[in-house]
C-alpha atoms as a PDB file:
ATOM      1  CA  UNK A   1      15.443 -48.115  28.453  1.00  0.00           C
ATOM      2  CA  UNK A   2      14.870 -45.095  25.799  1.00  0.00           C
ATOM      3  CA  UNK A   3      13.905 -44.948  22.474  1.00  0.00           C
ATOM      4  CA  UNK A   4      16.211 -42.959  20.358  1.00  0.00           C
ATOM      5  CA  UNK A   5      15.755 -42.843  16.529  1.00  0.00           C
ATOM      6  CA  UNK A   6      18.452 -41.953  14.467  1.00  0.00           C
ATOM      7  CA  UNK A   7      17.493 -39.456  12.826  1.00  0.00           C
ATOM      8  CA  UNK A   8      19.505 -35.726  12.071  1.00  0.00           C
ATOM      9  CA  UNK A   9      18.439 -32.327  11.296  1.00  0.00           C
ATOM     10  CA  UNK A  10      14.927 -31.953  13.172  1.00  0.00           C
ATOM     11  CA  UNK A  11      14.184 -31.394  16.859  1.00  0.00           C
ATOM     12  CA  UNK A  12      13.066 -34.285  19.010  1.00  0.00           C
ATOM     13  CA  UNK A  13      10.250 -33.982  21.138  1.00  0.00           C
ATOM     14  CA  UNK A  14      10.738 -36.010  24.634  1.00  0.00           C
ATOM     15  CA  UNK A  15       7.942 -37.186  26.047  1.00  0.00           C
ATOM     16  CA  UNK A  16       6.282 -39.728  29.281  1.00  0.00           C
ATOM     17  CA  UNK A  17       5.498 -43.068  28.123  1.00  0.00           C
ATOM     18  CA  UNK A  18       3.890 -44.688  31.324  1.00  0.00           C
ATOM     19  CA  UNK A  19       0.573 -45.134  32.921  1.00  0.00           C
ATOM     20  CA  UNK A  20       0.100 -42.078  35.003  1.00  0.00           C
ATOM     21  CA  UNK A  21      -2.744 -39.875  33.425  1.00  0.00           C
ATOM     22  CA  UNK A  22      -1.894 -36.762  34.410  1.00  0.00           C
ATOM     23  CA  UNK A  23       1.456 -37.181  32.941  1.00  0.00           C
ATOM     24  CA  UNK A  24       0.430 -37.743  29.099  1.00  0.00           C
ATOM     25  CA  UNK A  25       0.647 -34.132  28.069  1.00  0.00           C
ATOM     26  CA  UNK A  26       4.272 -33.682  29.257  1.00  0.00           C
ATOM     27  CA  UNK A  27       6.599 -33.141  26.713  1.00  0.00           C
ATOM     28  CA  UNK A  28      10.190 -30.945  26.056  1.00  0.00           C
ATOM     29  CA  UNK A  29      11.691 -29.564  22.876  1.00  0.00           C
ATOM     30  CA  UNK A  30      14.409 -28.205  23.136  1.00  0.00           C
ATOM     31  CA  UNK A  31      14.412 -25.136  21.321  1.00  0.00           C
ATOM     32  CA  UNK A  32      17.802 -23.202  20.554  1.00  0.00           C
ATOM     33  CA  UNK A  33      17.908 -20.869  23.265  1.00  0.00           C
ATOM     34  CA  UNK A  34      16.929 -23.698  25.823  1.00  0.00           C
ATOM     35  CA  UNK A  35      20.285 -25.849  24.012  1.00  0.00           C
ATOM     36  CA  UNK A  36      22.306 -22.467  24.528  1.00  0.00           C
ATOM     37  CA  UNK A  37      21.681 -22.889  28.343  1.00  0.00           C
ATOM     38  CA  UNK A  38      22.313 -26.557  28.000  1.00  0.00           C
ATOM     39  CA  UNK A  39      25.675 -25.953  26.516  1.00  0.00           C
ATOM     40  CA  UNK A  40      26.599 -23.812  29.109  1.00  0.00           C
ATOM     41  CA  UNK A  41      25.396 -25.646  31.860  1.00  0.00           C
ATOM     42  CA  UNK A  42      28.087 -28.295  30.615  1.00  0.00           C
ATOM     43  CA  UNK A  43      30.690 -26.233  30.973  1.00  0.00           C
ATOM     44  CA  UNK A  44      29.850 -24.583  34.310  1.00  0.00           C
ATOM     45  CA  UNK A  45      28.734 -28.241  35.212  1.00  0.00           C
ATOM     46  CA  UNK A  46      31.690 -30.137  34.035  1.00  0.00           C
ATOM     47  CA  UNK A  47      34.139 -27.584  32.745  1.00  0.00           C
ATOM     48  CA  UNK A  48      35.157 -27.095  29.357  1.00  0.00           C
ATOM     49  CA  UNK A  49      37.052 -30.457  29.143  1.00  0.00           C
ATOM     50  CA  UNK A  50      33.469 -32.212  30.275  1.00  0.00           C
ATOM     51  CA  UNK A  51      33.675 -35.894  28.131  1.00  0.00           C
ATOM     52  CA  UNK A  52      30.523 -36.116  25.954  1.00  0.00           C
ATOM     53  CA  UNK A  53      29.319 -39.016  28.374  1.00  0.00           C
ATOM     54  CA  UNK A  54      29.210 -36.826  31.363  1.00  0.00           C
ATOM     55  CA  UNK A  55      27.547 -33.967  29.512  1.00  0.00           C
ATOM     56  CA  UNK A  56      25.018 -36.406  28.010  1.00  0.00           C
ATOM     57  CA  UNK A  57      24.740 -37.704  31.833  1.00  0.00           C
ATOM     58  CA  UNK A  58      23.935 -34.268  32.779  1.00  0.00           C
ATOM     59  CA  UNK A  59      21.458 -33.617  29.965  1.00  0.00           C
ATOM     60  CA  UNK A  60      19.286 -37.050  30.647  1.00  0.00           C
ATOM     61  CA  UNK A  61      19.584 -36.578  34.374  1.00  0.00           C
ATOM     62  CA  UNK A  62      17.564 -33.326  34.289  1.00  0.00           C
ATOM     63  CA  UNK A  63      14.968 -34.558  31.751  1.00  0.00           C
ATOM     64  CA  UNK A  64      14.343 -37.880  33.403  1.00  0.00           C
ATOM     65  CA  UNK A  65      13.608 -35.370  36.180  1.00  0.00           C
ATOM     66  CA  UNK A  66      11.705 -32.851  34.489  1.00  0.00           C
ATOM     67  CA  UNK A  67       9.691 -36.199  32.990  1.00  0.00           C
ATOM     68  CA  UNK A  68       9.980 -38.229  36.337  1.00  0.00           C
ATOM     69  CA  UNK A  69      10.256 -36.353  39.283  1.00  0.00           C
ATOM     70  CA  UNK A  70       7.333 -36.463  42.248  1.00  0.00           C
ATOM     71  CA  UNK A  71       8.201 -32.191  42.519  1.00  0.00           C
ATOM     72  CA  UNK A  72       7.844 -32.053  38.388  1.00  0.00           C
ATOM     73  CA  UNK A  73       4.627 -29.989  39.084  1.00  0.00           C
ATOM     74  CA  UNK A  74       7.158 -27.289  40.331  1.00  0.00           C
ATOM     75  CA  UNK A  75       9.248 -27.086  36.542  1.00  0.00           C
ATOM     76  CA  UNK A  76       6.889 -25.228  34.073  1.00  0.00           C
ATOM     77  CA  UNK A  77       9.408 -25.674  31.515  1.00  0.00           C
ATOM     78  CA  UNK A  78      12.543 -27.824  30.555  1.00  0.00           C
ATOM     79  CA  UNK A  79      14.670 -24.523  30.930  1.00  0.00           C
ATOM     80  CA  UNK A  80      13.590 -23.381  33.589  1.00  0.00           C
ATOM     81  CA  UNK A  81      14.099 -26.424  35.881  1.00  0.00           C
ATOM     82  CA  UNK A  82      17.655 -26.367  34.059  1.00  0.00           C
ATOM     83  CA  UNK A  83      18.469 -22.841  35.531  1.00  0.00           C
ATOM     84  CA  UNK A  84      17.119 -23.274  38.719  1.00  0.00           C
ATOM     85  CA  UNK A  85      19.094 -26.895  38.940  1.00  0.00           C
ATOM     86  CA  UNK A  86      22.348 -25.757  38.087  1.00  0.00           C
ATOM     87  CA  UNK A  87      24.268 -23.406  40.265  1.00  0.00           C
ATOM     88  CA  UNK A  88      26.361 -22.187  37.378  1.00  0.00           C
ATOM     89  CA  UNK A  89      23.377 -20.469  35.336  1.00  0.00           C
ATOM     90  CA  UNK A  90      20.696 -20.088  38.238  1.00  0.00           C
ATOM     91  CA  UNK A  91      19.798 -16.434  38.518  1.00  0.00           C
ATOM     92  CA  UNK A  92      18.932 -16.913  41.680  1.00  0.00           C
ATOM     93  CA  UNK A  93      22.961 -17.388  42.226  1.00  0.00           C
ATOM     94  CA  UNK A  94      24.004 -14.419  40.166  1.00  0.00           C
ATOM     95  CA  UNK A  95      24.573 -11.239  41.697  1.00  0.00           C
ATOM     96  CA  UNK A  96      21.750  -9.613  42.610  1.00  0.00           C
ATOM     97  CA  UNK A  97      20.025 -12.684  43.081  1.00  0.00           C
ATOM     98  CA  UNK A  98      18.316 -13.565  46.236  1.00  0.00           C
ATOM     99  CA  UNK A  99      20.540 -16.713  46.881  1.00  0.00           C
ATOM    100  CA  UNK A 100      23.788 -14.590  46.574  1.00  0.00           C
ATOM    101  CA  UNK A 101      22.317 -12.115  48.753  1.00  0.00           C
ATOM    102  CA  UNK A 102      21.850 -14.677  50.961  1.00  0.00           C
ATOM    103  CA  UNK A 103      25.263 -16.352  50.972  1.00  0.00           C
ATOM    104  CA  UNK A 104      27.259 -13.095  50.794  1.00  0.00           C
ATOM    105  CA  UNK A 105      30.299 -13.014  52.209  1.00  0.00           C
ATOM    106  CA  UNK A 106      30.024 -16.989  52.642  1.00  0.00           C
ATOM    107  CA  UNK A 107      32.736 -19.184  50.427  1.00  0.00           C
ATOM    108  CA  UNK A 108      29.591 -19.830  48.379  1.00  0.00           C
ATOM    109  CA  UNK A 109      29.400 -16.299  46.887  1.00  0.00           C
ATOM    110  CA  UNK A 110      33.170 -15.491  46.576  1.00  0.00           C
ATOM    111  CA  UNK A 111      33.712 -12.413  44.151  1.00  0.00           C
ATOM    112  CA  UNK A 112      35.303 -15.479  41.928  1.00  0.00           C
ATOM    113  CA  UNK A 113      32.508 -17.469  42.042  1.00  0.00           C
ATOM    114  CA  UNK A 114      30.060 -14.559  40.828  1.00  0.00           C
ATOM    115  CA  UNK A 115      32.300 -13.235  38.008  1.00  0.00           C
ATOM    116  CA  UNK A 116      32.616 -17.259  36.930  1.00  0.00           C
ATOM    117  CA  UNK A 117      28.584 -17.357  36.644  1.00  0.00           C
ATOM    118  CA  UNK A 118      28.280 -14.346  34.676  1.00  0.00           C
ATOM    119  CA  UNK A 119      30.717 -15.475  32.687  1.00  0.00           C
ATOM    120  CA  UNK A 120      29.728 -19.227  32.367  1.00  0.00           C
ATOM    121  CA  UNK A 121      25.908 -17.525  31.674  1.00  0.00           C
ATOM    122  CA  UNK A 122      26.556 -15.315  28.720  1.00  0.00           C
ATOM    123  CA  UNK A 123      28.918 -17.506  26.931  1.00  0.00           C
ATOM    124  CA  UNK A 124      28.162 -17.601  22.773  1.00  0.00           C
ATOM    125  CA  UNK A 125      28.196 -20.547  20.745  1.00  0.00           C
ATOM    126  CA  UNK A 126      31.565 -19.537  19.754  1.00  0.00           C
ATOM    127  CA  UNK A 127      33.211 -19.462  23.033  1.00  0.00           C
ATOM    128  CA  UNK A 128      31.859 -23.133  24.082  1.00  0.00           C
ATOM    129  CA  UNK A 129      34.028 -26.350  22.905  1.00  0.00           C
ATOM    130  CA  UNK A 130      33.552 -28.144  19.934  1.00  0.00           C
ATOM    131  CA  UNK A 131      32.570 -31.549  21.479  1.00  0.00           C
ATOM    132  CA  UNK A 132      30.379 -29.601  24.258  1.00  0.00           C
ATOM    133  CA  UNK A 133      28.386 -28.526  21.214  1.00  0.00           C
ATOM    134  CA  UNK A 134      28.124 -31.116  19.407  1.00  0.00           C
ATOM    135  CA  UNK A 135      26.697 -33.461  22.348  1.00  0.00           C
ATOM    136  CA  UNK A 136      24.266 -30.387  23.029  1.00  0.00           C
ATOM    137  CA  UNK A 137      23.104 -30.609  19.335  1.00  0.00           C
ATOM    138  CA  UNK A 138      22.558 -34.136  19.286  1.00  0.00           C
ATOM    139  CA  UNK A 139      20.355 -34.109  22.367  1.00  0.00           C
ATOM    140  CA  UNK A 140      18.257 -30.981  21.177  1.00  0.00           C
ATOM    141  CA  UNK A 141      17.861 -34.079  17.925  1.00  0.00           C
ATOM    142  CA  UNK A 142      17.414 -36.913  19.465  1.00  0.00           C
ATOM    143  CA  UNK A 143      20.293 -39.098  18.644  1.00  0.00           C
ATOM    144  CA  UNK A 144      22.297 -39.195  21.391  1.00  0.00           C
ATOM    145  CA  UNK A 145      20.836 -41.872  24.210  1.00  0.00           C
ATOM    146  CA  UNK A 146      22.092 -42.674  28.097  1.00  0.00           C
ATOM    147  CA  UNK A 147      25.061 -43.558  28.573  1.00  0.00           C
ATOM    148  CA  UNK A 148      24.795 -47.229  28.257  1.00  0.00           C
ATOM    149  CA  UNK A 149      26.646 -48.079  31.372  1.00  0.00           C
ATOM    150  CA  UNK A 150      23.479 -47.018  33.377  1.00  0.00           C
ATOM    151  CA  UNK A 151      21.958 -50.198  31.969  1.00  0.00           C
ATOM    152  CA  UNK A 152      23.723 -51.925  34.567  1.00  0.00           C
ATOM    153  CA  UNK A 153      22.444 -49.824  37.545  1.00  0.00           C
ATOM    154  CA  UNK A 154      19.485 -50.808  40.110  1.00  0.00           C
ATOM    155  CA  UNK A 155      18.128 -47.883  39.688  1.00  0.00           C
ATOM    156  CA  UNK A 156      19.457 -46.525  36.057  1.00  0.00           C
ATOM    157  CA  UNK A 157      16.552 -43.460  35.651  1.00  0.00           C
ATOM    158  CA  UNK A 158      19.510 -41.056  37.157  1.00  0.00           C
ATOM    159  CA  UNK A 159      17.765 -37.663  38.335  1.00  0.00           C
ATOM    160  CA  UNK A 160      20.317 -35.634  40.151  1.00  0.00           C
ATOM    161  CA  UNK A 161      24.578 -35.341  40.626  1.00  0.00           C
ATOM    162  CA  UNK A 162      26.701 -34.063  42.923  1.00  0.00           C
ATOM    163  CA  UNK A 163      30.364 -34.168  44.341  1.00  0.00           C
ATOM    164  CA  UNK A 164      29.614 -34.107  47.924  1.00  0.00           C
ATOM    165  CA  UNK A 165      31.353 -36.507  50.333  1.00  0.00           C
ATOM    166  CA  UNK A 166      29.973 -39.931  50.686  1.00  0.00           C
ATOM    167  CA  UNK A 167      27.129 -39.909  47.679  1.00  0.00           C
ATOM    168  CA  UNK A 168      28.456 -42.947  46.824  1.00  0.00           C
ATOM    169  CA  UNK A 169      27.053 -44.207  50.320  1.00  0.00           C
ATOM    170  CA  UNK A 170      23.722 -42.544  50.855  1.00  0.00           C
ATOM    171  CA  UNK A 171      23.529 -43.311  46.863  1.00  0.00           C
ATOM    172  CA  UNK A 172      24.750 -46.842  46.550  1.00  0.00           C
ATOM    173  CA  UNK A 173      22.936 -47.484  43.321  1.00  0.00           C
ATOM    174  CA  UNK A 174      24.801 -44.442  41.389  1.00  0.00           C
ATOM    175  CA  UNK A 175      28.044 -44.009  39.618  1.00  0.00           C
ATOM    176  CA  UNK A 176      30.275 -42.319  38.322  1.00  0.00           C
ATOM    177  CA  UNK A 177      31.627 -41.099  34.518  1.00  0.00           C
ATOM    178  CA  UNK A 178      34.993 -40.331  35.617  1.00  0.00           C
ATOM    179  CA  UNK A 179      38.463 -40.548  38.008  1.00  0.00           C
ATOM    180  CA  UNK A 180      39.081 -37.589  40.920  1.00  0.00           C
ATOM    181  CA  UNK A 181      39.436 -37.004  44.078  1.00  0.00           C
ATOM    182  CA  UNK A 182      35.759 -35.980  43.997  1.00  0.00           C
ATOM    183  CA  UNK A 183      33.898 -36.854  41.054  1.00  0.00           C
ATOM    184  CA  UNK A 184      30.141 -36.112  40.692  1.00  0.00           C
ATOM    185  CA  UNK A 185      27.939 -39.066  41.731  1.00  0.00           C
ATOM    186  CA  UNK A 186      24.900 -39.408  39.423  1.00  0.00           C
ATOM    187  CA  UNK A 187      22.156 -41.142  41.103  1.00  0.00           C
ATOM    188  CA  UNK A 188      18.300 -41.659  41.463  1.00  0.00           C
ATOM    189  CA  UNK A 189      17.633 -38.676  43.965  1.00  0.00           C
ATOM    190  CA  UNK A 190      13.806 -39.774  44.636  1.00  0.00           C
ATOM    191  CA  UNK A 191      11.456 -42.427  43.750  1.00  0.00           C
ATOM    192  CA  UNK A 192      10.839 -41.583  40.098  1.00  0.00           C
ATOM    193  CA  UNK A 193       7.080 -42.044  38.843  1.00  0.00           C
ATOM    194  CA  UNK A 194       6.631 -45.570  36.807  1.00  0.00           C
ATOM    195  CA  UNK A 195       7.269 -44.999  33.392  1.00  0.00           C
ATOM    196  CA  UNK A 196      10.099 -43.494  30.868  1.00  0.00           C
ATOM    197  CA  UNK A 197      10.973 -40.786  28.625  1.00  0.00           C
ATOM    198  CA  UNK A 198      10.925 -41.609  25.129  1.00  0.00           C
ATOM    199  CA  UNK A 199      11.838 -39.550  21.778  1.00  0.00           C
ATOM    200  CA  UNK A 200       9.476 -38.534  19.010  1.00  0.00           C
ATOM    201  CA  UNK A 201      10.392 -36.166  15.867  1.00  0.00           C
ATOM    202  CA  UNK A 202       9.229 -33.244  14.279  1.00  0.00           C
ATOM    203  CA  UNK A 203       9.962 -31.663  11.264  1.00  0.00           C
END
């Protein structure tokens, strides 16, 4: 479970709460330029119809993993395991970008797909959705928890998602927030350290 205060109009600090000493000091505010990239991870994420309780999904998935993870060593920041994470706004996938380089000419780097991340990656508050924003500003808060379905999950500390074939398999103790074809699986990608992330305030 997480503690989530309700309270509006300062940033939350998340933070460990567990019993690994060398994980006291980690913490994440999220700053506005680092809920910018949030927002805009949701839509290249989950497009610009993406429900507030996938995007919230999304949001606690990467901070449980940026709290949680056995390779959070590797994230100095909150934002920058964010980028790297999501294809949409990772650099590395941009043009120009050693990944892209990489995967030219593969259906991976279509001219489509590049022109959709630098367009997904210098979006404006303006140009995002309403409801994409407000979920966004409600994490960067505080006041918006898990969804609470996880509760009933094995494993409910979700770390990753995808929409790869079978997840749901290799993943049993995941789920899903919504009805396709293909939907992304959120799941537990690795044995998360033992602890939590909970929410403080600052004013």
């Amino acid at each position: 479970m997480t503690d989530i205060k309700e309270k509006k109009d300062q940033l939350a600090t998340y933070r460990y709460h567990g019993p690994i000493e060398k994980n006291q000091s980690r913490f994440a505010i999220i700053d506005d330029e680092t809920a910018l990239w949030a927002a805009r991870m949701c839509v290249g994420e989950g497009g610009k119809k993406c429900p507030e309780k996938k995007a919230a999904a999304m949001l606690w998935s990467l901070m449980n993993r940026y709290m949680l993870h056995p390779a959070r060593r590797h994230w100095p920041t909150f934002l920058f395991l964010m980028r790297r994470f999501s294809q949409p706004i990772n650099p590395r996938w941009q043009k120009g970008g050693d990944l892209a380089r990489k995967y030219a000419g593969t259906k991976y780097c279509t001219p489509a797909r590049l022109r959709r991340r630098a367009r997904i990656s210098s979006l404006t508050w303006e140009q995002i959705p309403d409801h994409i924003v407000e979920t966004v500003k409600a994490f960067q808060q505080g006041t918006i928890p898990p969804p609470s379905e996880l509760n009933d999950l094995e494993r409910p500390r979700i770390s990753n998602w995808a929409s790869h074939k079978n997840l749901d398999k290799k993943y049993p103790w995941g789920m899903s927030f919504e009805k396709s074809k293909q939907p992304d699986w959120f799941f537990e990608d690795a044995r998360l350290i033992a602890g939590r992330v909970v929410v403080d305030f600052w004013g």
